[in-house]
N, C-alpha and C. Protein backbone atom coordinates (compact mmCIF):
# COMPACT_ATOMS: atom_id res chain seq x y z
N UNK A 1 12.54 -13.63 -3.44
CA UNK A 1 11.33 -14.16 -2.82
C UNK A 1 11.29 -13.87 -1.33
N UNK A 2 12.67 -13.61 -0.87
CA UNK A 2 12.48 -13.41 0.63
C UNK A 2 12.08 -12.35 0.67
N UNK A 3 11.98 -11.41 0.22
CA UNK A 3 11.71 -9.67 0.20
C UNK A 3 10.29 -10.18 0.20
N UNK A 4 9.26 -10.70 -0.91
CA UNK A 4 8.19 -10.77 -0.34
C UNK A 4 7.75 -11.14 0.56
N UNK A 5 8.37 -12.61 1.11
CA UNK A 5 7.80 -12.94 2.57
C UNK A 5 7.81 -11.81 3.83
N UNK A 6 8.93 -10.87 3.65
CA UNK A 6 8.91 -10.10 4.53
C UNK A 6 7.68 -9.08 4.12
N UNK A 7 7.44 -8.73 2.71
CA UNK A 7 6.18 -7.65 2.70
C UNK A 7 5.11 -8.20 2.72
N UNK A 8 4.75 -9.69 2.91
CA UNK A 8 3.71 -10.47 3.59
C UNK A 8 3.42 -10.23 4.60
N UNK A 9 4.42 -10.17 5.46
CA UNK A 9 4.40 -10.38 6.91
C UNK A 9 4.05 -8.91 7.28
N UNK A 10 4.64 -8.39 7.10
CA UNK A 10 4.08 -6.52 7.51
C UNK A 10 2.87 -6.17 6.67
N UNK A 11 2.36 -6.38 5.62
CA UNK A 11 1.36 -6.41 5.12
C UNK A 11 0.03 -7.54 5.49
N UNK A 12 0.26 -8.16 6.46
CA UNK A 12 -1.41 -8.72 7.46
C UNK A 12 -1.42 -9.82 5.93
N UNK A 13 -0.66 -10.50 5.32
CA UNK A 13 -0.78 -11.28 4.25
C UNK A 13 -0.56 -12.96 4.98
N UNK A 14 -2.00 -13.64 4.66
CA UNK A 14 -3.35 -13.57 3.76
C UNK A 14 -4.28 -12.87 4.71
N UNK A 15 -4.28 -13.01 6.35
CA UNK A 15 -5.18 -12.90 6.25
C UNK A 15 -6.03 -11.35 6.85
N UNK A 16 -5.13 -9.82 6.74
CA UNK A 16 -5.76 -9.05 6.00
C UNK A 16 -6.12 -8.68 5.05
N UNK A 17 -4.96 -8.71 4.11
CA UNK A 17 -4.49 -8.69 2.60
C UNK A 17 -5.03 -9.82 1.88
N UNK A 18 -5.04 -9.89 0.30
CA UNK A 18 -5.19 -10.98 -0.26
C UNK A 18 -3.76 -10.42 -1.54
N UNK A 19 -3.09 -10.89 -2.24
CA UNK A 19 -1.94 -10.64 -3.00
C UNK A 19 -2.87 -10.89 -4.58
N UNK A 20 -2.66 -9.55 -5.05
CA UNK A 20 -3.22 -9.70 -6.68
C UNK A 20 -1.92 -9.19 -7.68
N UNK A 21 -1.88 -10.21 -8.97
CA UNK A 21 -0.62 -9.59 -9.64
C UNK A 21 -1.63 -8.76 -10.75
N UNK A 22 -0.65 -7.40 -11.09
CA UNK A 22 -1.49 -6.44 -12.19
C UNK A 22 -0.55 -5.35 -12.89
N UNK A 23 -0.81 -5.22 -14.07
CA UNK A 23 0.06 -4.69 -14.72
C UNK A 23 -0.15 -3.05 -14.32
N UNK A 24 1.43 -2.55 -14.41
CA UNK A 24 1.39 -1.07 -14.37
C UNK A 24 1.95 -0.42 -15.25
N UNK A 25 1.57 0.89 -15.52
CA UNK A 25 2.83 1.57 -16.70
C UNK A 25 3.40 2.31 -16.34
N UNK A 26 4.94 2.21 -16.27
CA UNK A 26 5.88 3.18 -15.77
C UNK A 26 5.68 4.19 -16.91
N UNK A 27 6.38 5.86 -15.91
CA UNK A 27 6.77 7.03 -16.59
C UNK A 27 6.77 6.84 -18.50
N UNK A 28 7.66 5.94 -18.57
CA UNK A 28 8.30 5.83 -20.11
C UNK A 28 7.17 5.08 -21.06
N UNK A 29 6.13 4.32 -20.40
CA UNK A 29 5.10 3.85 -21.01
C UNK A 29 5.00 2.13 -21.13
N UNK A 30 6.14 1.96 -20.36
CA UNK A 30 6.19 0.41 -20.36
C UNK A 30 5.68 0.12 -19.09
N UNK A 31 4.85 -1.34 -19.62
CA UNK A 31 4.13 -1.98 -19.16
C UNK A 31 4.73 -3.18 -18.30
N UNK A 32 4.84 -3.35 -16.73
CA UNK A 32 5.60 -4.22 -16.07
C UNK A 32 4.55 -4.25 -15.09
N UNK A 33 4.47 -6.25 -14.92
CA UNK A 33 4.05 -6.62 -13.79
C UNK A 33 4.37 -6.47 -12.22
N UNK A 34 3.14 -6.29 -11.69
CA UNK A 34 3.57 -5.79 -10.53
C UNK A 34 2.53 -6.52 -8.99
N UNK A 35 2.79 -6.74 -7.93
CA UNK A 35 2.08 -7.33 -7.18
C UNK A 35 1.44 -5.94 -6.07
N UNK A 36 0.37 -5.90 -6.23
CA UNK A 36 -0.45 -5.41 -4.92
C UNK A 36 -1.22 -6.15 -3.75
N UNK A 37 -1.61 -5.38 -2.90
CA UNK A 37 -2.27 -5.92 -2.04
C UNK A 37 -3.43 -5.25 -1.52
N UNK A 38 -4.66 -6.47 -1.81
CA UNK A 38 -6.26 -6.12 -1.47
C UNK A 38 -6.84 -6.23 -0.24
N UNK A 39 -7.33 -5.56 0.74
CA UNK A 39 -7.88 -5.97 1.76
C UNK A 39 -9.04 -6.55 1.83
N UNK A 40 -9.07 -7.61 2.60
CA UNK A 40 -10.01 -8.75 2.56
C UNK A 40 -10.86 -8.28 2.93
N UNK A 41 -11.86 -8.91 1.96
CA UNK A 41 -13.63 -8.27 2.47
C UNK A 41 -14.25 -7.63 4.05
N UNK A 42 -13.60 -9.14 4.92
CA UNK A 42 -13.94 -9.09 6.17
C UNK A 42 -13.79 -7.79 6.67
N UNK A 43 -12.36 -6.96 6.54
CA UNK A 43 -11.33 -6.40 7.21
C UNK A 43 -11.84 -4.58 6.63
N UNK A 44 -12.54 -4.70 5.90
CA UNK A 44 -12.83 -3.07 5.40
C UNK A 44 -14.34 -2.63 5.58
N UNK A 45 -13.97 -1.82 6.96
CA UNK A 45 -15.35 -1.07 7.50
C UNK A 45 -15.22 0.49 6.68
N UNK A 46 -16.21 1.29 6.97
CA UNK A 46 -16.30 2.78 7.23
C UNK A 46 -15.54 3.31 8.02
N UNK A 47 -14.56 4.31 7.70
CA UNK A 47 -13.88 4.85 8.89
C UNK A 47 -12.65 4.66 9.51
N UNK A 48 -12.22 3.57 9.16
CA UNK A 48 -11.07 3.04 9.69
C UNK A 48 -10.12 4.03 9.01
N UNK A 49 -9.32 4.14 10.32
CA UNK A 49 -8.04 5.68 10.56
C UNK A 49 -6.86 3.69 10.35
N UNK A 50 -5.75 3.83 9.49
CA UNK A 50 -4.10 4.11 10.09
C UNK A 50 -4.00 4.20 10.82
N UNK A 51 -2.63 3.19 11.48
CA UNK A 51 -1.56 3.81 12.50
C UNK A 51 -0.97 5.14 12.13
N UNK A 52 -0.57 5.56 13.24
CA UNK A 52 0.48 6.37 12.81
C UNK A 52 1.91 6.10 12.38
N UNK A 53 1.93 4.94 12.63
CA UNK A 53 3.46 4.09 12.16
C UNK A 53 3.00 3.89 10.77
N UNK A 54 2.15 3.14 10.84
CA UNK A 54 1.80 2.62 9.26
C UNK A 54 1.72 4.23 8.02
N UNK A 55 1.55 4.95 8.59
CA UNK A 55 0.87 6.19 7.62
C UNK A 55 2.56 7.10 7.27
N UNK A 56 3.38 6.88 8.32
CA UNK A 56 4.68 7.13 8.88
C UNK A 56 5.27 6.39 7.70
N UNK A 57 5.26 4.90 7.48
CA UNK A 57 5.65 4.54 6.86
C UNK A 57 5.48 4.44 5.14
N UNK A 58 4.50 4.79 4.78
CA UNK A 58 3.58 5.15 3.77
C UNK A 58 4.60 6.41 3.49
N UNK A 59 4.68 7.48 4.24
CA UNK A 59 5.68 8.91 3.82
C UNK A 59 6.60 8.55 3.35
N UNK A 60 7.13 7.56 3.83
CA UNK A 60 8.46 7.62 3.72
C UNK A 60 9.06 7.57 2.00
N UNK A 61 7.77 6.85 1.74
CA UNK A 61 8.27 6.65 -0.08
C UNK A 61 7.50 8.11 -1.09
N UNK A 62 6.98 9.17 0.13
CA UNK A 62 6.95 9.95 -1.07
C UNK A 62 7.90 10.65 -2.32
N UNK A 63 9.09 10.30 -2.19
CA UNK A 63 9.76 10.54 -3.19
C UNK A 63 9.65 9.48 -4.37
N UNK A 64 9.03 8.56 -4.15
CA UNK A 64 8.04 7.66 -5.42
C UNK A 64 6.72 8.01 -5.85
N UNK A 65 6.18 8.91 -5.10
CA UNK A 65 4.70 8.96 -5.14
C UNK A 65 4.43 10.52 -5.61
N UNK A 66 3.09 10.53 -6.25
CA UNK A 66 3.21 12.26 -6.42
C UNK A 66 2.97 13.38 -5.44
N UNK A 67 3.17 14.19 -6.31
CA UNK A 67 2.67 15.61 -5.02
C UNK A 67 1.51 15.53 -4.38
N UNK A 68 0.37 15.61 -5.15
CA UNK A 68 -0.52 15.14 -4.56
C UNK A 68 -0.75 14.38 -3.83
N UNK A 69 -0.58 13.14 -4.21
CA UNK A 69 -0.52 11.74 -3.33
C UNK A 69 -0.49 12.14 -2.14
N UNK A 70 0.83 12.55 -2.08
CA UNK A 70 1.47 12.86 -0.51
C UNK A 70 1.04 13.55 -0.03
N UNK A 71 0.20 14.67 -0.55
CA UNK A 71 -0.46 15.74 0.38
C UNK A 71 -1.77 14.69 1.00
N UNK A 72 -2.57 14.78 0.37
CA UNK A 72 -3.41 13.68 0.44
C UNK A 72 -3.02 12.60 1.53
N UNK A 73 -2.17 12.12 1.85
CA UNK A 73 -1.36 10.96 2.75
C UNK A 73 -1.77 11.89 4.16
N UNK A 74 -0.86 13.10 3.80
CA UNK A 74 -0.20 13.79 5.65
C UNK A 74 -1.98 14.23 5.75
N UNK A 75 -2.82 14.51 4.74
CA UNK A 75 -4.15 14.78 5.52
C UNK A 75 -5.03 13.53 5.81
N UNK A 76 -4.42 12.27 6.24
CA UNK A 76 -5.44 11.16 6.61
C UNK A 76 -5.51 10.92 8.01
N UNK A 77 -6.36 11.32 8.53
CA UNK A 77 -6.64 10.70 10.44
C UNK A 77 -5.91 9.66 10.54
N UNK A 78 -5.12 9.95 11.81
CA UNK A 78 -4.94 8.57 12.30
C UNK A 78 -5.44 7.99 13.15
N UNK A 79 -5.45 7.05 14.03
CA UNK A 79 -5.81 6.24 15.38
C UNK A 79 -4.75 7.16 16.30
């Protein structure tokens, strides 16, 4: 539980974020709960660029994420 408080805290949780639990299916086809995070109504304009830390940090797990994904990632504007 402490691991989440900490991805609360770097994740603007509650009050950028709102925390939704939702099922995902891994590779093998199993189905495991999983927690994401929604940005609050207020908080999502047109346009809004990333840090570059934040987008920095986002890379870092492309070895979880696909090829694509990641291409897709290194082409997002930042601030």
């Amino acid at each position: 539980e402490s691991d989440l408080r900490r991805l609360d805290k770097f994740e603007g949780y509650p009050s950028h974020y709102r925390r939704t639990r939702v099922y995902v299916k891994l590779d093998d086809g199993e189905r495991v709960e999983a927690i994401t995070y929604i940005a609050q109504p207020k908080k999502v304009k047109s346009g809004l660029r990333p840090s570059k830390e934040y987008l920095s940090h986002l890379l870092r797990g492309c070895d979880l994420l696909s090829q694509e994904y990641c291409e897709k990632l290194r082409r997002t504007p930042t601030l």
